[in-house]
PDB file of N, CA and C in Angstrom:
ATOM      1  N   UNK A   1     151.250 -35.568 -43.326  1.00  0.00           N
ATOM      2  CA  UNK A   1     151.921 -34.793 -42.300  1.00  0.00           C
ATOM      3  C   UNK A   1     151.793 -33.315 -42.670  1.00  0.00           C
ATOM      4  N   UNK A   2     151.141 -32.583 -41.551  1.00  0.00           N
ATOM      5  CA  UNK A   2     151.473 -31.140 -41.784  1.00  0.00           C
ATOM      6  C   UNK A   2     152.603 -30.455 -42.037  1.00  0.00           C
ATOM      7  N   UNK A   3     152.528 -29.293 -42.720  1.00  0.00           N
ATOM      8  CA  UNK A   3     153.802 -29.054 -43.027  1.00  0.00           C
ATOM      9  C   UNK A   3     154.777 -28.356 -41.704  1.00  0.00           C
ATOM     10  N   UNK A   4     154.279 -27.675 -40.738  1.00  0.00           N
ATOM     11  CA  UNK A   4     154.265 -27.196 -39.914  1.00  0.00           C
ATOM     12  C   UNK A   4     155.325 -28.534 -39.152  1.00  0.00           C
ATOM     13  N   UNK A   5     154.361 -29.992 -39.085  1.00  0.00           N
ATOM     14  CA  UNK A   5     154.822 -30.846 -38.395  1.00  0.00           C
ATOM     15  C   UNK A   5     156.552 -31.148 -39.033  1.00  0.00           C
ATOM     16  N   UNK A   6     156.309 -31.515 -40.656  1.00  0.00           N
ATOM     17  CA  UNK A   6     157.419 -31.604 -41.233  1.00  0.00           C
ATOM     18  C   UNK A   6     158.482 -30.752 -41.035  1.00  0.00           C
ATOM     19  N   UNK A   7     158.319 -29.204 -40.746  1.00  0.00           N
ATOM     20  CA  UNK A   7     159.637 -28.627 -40.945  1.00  0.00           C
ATOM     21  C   UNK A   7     160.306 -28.967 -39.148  1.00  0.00           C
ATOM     22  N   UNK A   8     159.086 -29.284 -38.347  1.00  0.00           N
ATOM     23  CA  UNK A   8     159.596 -29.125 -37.286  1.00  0.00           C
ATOM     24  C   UNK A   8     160.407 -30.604 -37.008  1.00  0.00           C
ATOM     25  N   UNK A   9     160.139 -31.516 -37.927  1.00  0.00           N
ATOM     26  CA  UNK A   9     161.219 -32.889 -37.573  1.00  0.00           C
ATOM     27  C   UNK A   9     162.362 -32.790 -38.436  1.00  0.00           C
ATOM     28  N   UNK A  10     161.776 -31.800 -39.552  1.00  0.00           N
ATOM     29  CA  UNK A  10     163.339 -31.885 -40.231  1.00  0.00           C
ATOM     30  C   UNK A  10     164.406 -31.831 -39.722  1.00  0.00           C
ATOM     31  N   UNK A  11     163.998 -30.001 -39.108  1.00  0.00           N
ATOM     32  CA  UNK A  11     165.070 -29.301 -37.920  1.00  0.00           C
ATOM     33  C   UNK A  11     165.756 -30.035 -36.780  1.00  0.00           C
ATOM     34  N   UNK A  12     164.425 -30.802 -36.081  1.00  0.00           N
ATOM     35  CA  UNK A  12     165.287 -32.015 -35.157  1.00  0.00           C
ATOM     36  C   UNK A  12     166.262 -33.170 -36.041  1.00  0.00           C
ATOM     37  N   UNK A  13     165.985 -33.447 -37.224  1.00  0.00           N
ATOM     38  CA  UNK A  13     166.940 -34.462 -37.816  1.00  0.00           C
ATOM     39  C   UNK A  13     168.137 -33.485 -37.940  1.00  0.00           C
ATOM     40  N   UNK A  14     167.844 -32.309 -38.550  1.00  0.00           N
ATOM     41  CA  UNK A  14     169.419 -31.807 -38.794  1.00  0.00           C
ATOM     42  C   UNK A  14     169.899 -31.198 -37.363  1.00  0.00           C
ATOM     43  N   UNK A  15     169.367 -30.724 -36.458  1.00  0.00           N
ATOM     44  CA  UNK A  15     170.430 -30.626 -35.131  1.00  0.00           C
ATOM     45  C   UNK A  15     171.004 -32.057 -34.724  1.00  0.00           C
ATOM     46  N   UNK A  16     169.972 -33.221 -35.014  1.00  0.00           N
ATOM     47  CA  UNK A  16     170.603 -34.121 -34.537  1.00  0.00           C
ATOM     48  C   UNK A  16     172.277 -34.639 -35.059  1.00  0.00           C
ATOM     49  N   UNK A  17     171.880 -34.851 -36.280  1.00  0.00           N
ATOM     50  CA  UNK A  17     172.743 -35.134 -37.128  1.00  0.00           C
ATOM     51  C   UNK A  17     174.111 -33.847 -37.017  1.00  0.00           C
ATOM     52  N   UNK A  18     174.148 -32.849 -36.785  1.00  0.00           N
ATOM     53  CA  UNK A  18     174.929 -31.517 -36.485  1.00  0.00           C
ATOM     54  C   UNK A  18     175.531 -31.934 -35.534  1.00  0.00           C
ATOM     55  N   UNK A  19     174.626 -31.772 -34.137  1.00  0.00           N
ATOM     56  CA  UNK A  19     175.335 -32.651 -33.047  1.00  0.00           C
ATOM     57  C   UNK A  19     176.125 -34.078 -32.878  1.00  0.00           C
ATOM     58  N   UNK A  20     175.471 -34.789 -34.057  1.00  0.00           N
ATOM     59  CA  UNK A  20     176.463 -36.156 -34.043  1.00  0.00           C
ATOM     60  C   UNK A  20     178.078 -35.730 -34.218  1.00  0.00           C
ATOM     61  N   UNK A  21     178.304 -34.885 -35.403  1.00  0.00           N
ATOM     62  CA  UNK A  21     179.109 -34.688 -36.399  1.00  0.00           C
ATOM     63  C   UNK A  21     179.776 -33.616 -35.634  1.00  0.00           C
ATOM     64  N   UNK A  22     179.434 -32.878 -33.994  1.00  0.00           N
ATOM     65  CA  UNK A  22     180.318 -32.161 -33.035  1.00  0.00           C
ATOM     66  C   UNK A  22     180.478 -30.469 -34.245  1.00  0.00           C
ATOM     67  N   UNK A  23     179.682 -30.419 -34.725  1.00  0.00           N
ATOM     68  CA  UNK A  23     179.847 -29.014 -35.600  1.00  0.00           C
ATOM     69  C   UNK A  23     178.038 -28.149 -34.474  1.00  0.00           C
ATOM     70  N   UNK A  24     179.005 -26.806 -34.332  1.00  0.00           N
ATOM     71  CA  UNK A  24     178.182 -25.889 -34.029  1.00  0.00           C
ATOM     72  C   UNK A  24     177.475 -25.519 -34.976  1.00  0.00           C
ATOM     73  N   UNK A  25     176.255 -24.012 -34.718  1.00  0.00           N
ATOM     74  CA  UNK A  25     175.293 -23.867 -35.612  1.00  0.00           C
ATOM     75  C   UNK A  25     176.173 -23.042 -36.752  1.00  0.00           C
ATOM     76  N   UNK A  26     176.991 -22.854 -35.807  1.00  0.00           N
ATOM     77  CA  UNK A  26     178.018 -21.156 -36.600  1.00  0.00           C
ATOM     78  C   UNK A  26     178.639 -22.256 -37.991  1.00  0.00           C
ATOM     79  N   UNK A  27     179.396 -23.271 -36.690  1.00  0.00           N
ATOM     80  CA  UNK A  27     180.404 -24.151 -38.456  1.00  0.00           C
ATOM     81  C   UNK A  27     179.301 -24.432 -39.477  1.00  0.00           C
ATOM     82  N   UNK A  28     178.137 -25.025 -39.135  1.00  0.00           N
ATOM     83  CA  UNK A  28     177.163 -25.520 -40.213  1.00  0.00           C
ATOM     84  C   UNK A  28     176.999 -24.597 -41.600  1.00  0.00           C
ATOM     85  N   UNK A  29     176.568 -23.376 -40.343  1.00  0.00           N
ATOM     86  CA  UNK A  29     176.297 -22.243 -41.416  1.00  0.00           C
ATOM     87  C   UNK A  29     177.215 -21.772 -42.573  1.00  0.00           C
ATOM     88  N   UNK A  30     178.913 -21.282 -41.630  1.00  0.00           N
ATOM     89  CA  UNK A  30     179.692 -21.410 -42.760  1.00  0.00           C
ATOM     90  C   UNK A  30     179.940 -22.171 -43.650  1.00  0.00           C
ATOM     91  N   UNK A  31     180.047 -23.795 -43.238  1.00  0.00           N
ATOM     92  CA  UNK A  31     180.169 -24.868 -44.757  1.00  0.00           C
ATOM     93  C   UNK A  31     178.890 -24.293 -45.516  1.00  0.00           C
ATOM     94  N   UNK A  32     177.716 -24.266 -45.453  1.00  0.00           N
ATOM     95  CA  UNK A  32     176.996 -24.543 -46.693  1.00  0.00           C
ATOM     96  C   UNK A  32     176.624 -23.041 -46.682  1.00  0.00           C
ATOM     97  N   UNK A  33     177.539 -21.896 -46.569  1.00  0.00           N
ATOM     98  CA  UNK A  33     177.266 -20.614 -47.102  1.00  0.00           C
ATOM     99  C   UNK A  33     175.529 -19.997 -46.480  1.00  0.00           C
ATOM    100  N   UNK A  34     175.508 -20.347 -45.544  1.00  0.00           N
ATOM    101  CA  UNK A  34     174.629 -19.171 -45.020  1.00  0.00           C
ATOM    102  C   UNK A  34     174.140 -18.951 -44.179  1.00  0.00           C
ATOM    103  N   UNK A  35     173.942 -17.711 -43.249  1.00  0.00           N
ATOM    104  CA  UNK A  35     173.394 -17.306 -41.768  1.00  0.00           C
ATOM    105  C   UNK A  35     173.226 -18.429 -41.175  1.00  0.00           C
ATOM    106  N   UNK A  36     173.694 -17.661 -39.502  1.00  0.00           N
ATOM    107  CA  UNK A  36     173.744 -18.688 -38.389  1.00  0.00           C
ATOM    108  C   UNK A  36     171.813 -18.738 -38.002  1.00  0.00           C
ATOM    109  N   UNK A  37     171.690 -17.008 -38.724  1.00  0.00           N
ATOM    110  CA  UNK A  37     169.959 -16.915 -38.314  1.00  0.00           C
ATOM    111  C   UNK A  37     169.135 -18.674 -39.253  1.00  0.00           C
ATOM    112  N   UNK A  38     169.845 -18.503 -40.319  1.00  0.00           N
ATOM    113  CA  UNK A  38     169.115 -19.626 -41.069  1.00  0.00           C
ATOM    114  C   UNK A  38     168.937 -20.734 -40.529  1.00  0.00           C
ATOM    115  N   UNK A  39     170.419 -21.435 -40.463  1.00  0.00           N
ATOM    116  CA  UNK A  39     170.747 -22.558 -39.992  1.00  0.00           C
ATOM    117  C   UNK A  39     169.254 -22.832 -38.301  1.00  0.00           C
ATOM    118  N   UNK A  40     169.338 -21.744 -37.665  1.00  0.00           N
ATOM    119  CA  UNK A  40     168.272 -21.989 -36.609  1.00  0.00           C
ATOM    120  C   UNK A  40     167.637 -22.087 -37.010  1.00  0.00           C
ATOM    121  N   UNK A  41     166.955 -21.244 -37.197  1.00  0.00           N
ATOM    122  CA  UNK A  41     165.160 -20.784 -37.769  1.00  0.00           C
ATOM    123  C   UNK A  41     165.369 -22.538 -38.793  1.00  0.00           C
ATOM    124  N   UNK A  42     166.380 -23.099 -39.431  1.00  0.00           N
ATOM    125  CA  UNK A  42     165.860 -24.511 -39.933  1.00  0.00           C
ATOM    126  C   UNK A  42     166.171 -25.722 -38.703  1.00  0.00           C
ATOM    127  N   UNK A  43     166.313 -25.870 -37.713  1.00  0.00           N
ATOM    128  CA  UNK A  43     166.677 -26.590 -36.804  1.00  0.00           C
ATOM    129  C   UNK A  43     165.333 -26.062 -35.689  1.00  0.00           C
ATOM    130  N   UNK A  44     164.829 -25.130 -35.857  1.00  0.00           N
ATOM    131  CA  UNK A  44     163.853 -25.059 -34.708  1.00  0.00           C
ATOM    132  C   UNK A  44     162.418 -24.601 -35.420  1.00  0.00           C
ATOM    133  N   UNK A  45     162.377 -25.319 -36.619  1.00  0.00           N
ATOM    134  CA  UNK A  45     161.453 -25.426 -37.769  1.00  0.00           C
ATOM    135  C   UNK A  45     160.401 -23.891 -37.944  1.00  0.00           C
ATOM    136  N   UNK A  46     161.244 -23.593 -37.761  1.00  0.00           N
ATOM    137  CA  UNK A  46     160.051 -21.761 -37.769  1.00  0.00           C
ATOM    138  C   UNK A  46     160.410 -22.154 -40.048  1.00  0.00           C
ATOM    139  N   UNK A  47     161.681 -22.193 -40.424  1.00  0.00           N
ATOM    140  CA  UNK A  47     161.419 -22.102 -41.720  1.00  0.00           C
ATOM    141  C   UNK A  47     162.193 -23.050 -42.657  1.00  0.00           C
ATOM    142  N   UNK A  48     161.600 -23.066 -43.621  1.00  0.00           N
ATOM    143  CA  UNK A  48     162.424 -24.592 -44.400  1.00  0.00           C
ATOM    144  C   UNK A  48     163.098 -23.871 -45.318  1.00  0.00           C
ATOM    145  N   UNK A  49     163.890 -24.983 -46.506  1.00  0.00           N
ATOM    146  CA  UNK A  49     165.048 -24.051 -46.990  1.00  0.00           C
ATOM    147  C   UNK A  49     164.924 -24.931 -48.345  1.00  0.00           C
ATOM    148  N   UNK A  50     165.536 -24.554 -49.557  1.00  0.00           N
ATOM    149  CA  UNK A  50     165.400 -24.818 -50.717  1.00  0.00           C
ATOM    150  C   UNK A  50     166.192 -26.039 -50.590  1.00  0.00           C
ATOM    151  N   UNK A  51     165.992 -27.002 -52.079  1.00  0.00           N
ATOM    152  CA  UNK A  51     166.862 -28.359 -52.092  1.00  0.00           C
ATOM    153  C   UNK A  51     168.359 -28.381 -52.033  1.00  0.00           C
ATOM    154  N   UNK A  52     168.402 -27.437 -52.699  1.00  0.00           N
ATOM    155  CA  UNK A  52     169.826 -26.684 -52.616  1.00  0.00           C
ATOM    156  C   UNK A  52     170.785 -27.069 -51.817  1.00  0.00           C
ATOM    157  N   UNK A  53     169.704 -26.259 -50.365  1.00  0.00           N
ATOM    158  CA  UNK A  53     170.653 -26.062 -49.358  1.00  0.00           C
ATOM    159  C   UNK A  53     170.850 -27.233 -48.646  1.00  0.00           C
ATOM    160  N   UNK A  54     169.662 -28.310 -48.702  1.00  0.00           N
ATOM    161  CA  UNK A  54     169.795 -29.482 -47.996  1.00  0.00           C
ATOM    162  C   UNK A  54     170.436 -30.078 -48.834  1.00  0.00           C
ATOM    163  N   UNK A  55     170.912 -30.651 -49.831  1.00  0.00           N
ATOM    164  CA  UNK A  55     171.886 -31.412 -50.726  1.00  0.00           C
ATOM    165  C   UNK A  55     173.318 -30.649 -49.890  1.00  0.00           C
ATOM    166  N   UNK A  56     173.300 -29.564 -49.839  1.00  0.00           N
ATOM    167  CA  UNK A  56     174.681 -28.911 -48.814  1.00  0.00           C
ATOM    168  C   UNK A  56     174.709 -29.343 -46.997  1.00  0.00           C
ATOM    169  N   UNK A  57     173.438 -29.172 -46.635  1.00  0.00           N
ATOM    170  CA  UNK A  57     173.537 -29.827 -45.309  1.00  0.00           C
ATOM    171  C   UNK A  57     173.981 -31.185 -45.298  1.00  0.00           C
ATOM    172  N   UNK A  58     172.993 -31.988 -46.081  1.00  0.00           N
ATOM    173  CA  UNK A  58     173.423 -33.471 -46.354  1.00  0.00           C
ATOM    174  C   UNK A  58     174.934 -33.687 -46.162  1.00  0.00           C
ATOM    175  N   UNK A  59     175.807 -32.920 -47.394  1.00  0.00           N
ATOM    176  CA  UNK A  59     176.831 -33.362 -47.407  1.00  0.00           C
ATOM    177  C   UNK A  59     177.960 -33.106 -46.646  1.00  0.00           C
ATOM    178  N   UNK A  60     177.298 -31.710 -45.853  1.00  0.00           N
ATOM    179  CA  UNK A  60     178.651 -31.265 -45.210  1.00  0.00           C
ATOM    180  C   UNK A  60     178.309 -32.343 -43.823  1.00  0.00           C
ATOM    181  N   UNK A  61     177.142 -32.938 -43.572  1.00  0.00           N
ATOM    182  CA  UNK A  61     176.712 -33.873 -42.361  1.00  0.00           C
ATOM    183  C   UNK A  61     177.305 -35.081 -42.612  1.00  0.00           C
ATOM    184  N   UNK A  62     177.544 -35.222 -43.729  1.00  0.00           N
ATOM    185  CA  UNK A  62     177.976 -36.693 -44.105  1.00  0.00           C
ATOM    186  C   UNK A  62     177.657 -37.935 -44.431  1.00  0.00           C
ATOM    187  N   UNK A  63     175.620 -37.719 -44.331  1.00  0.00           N
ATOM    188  CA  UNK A  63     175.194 -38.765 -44.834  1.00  0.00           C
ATOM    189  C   UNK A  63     174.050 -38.288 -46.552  1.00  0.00           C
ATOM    190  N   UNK A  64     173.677 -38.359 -47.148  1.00  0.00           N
ATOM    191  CA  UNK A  64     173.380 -38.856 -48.326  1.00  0.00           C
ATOM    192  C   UNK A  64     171.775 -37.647 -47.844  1.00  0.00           C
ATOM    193  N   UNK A  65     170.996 -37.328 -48.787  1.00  0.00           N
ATOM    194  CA  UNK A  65     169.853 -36.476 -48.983  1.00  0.00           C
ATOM    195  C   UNK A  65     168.827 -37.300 -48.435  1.00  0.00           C
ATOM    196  N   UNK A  66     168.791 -38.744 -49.451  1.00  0.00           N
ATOM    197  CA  UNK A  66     167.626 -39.553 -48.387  1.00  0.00           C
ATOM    198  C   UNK A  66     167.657 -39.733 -46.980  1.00  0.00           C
ATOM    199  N   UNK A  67     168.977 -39.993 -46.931  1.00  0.00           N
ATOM    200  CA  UNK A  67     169.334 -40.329 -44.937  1.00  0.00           C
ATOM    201  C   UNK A  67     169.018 -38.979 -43.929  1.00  0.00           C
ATOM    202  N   UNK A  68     168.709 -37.833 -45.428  1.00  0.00           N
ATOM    203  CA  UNK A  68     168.857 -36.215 -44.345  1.00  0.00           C
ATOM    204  C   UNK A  68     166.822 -36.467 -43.871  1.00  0.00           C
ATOM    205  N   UNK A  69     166.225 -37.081 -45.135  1.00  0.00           N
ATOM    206  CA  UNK A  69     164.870 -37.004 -44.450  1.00  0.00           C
ATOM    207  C   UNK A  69     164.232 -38.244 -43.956  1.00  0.00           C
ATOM    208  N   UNK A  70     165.661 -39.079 -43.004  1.00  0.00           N
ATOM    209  CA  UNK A  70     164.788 -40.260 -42.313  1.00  0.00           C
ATOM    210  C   UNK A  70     164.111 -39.497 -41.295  1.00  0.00           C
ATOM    211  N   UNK A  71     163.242 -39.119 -41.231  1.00  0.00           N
ATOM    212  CA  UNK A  71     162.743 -38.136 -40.093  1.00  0.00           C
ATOM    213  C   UNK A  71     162.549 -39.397 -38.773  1.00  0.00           C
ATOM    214  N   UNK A  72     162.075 -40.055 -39.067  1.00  0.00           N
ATOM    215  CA  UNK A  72     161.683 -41.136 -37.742  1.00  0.00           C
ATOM    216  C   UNK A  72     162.274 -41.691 -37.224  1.00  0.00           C
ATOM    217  N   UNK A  73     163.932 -41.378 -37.814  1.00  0.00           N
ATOM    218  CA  UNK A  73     165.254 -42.388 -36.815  1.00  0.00           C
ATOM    219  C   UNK A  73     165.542 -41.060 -35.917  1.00  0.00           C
ATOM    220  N   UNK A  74     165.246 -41.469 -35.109  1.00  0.00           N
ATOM    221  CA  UNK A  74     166.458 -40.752 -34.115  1.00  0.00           C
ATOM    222  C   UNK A  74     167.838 -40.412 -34.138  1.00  0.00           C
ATOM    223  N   UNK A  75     168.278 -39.442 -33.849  1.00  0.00           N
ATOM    224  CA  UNK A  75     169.775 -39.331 -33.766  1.00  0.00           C
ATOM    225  C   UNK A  75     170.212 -38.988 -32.339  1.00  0.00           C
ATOM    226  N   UNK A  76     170.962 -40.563 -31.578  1.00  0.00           N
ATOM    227  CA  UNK A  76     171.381 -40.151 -29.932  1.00  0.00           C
ATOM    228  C   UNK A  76     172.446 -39.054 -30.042  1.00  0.00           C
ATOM    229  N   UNK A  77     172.874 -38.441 -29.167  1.00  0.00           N
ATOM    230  CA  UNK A  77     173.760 -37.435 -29.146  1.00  0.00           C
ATOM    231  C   UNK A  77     174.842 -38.054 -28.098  1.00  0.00           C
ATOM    232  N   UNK A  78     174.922 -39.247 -27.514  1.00  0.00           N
ATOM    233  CA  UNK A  78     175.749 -40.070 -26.639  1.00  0.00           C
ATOM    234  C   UNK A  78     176.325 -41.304 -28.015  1.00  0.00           C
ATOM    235  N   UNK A  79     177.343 -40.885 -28.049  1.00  0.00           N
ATOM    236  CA  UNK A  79     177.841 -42.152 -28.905  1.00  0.00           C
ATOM    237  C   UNK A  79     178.565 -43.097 -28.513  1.00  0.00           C
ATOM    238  N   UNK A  80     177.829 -43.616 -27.138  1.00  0.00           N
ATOM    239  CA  UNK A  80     177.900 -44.863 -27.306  1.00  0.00           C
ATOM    240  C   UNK A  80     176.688 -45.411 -27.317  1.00  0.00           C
ATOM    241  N   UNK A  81     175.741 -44.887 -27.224  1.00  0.00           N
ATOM    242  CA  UNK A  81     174.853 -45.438 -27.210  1.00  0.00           C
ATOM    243  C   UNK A  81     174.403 -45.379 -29.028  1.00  0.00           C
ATOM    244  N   UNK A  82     174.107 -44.451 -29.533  1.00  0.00           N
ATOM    245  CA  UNK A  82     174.264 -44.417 -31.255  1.00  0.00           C
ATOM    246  C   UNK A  82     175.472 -45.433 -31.751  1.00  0.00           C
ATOM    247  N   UNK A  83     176.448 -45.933 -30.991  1.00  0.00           N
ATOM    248  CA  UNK A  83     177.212 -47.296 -31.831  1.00  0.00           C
ATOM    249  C   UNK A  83     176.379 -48.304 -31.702  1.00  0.00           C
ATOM    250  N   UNK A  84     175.690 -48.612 -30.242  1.00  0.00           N
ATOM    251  CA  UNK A  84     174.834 -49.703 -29.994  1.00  0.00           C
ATOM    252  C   UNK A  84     173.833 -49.897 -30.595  1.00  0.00           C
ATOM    253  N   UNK A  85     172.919 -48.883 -31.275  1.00  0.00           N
ATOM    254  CA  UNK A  85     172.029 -49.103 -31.895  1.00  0.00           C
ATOM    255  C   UNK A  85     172.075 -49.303 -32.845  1.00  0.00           C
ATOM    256  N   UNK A  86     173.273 -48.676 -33.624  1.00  0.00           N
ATOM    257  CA  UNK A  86     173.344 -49.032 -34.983  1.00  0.00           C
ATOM    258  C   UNK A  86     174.092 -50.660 -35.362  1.00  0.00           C
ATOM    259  N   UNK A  87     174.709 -51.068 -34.233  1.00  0.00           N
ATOM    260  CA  UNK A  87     175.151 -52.553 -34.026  1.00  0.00           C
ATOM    261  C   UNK A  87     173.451 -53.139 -34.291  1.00  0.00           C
ATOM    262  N   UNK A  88     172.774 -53.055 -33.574  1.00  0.00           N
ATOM    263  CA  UNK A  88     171.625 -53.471 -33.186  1.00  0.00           C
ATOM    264  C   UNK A  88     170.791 -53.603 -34.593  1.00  0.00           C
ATOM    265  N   UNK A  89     170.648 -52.342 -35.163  1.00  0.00           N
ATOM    266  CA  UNK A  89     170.202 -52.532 -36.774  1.00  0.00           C
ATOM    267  C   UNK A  89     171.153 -53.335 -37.397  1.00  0.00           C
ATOM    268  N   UNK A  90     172.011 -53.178 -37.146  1.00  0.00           N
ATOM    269  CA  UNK A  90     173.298 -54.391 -38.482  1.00  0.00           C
ATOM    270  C   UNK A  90     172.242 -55.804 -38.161  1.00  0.00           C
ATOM    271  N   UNK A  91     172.323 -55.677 -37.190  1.00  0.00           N
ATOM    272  CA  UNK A  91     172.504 -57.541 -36.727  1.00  0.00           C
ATOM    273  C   UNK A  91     170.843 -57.862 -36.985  1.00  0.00           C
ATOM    274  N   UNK A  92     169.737 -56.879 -37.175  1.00  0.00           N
ATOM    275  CA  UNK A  92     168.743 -57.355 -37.678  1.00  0.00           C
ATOM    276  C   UNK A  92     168.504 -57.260 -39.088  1.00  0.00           C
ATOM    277  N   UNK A  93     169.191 -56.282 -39.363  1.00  0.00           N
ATOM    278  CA  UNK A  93     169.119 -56.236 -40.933  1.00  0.00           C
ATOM    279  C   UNK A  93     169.183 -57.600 -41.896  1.00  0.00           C
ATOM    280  N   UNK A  94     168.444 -57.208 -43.200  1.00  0.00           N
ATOM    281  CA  UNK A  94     168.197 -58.457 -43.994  1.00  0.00           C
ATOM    282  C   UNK A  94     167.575 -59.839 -43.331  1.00  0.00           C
ATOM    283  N   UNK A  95     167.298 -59.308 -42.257  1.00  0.00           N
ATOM    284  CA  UNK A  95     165.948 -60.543 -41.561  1.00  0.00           C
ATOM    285  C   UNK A  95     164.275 -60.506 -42.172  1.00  0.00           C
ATOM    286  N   UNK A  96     163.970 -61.335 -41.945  1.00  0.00           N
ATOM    287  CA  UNK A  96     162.432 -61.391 -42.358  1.00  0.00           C
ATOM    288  C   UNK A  96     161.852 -60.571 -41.593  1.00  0.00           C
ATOM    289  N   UNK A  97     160.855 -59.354 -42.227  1.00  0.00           N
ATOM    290  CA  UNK A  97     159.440 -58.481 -41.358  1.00  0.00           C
ATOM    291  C   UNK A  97     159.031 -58.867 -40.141  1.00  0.00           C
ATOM    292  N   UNK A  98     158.832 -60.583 -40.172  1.00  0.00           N
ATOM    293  CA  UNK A  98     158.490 -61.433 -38.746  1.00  0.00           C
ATOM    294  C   UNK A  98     159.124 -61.456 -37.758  1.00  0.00           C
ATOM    295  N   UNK A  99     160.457 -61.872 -38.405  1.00  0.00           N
ATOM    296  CA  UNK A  99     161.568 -61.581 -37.445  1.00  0.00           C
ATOM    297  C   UNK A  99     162.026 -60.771 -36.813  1.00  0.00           C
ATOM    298  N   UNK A 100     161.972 -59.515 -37.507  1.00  0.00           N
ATOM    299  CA  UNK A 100     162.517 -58.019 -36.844  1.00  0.00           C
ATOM    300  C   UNK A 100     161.327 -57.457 -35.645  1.00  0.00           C
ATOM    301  N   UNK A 101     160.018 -57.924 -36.756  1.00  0.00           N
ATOM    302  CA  UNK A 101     158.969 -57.361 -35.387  1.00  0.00           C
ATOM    303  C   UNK A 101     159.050 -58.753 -33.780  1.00  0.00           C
ATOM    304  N   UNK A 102     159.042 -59.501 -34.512  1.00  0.00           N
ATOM    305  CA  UNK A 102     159.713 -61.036 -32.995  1.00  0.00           C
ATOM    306  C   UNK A 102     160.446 -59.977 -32.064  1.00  0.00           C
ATOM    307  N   UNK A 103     161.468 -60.140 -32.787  1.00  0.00           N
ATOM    308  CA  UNK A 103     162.669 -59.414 -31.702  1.00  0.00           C
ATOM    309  C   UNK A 103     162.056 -57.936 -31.124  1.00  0.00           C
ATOM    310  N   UNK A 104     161.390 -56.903 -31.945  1.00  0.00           N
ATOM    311  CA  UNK A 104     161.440 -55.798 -31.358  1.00  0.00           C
ATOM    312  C   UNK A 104     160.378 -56.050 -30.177  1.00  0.00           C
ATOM    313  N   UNK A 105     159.579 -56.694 -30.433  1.00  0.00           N
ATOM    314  CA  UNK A 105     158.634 -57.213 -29.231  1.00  0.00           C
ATOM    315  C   UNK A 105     158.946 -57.650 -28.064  1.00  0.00           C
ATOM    316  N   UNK A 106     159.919 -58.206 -27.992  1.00  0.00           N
ATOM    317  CA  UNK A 106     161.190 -59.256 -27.153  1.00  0.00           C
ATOM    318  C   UNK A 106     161.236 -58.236 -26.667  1.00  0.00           C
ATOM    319  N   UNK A 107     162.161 -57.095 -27.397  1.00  0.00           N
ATOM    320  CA  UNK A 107     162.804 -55.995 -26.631  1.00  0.00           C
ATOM    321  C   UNK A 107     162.076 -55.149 -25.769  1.00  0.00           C
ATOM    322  N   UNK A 108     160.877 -54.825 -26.034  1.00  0.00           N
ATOM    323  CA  UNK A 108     160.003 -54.037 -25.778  1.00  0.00           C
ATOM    324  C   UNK A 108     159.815 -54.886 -24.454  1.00  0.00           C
ATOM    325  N   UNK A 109     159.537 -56.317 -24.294  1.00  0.00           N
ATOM    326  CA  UNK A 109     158.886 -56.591 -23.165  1.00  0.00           C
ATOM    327  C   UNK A 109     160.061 -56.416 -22.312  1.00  0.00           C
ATOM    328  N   UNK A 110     161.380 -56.958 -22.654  1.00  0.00           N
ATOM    329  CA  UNK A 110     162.678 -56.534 -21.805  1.00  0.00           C
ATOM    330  C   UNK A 110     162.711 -55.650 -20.976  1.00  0.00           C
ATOM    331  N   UNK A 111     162.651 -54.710 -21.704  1.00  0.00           N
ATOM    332  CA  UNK A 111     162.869 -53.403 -21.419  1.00  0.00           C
ATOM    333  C   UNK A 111     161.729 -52.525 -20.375  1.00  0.00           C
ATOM    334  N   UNK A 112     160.587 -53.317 -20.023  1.00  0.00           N
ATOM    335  CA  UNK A 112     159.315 -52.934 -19.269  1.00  0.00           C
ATOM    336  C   UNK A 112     159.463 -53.998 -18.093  1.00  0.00           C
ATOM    337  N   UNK A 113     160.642 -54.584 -18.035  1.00  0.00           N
ATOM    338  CA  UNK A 113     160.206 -55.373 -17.078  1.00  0.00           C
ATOM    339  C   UNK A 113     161.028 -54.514 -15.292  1.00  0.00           C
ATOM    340  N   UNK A 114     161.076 -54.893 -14.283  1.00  0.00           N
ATOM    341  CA  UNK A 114     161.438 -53.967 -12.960  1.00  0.00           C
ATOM    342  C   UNK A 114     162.836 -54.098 -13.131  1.00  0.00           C
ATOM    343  N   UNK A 115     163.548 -55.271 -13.199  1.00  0.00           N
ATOM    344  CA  UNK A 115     164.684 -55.483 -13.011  1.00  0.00           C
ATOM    345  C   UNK A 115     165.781 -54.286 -13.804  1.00  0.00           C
ATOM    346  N   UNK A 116     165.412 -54.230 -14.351  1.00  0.00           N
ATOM    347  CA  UNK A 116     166.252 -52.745 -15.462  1.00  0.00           C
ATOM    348  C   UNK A 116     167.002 -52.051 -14.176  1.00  0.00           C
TER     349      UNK A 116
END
């Protein structure tokens, strides 16, 4: 992954995660001590920021450093729909590879069909 690409999903993981957690760019900035300019410029990936500061984003977000770079989960900003999905991971979790791809296939065709 380019790096270019990387800073620009970081930024979407941490607005997402910001927005879950109902904190503006301003509160962010004040918990982990620095500019509201920062906090953007790292949310709209123009610039990345030392480990530092993400061990501080992490925590003032509330989930853990690894969970700050799941870059490929989504974060809904409707929570009810982010309860449903994460119901949705519980209930596949600790299933077999086969199984999880079974079902996501299922879903996939579900979800393409007119009736929706």
């Amino acid at each position: 992954m380019e790096s270019d690409e990387l800073k620009r999903l970081f930024g979407l993981r941490v607005q997402g995660l910001r927005r879950r957690v109902g904190m503006t760019q301003q509160q962010l900035a004040d918990a982990i001590g620095k500019s509201l300019d920062t906090v953007s410029n790292v949310e709209r990936g123009i610039s990345s920021t030392r480990i530092e500061t993400m061990d501080k984003i992490a925590t003032v977000l509330g989930v853990s450093l690894a969970e700050l770079f799941e870059l490929d989960v989504p974060v809904s900003r409707d929570k009810e729909t982010r309860k449903a999905v994460e119901r949705l991971v519980r209930v596949v979790e600790g299933e077999r590879a086969e199984t999880v791809e079974t079902l996501t296939k299922m879903a996939e065709l579900a979800l393409s069909l007119p009736w929706r």
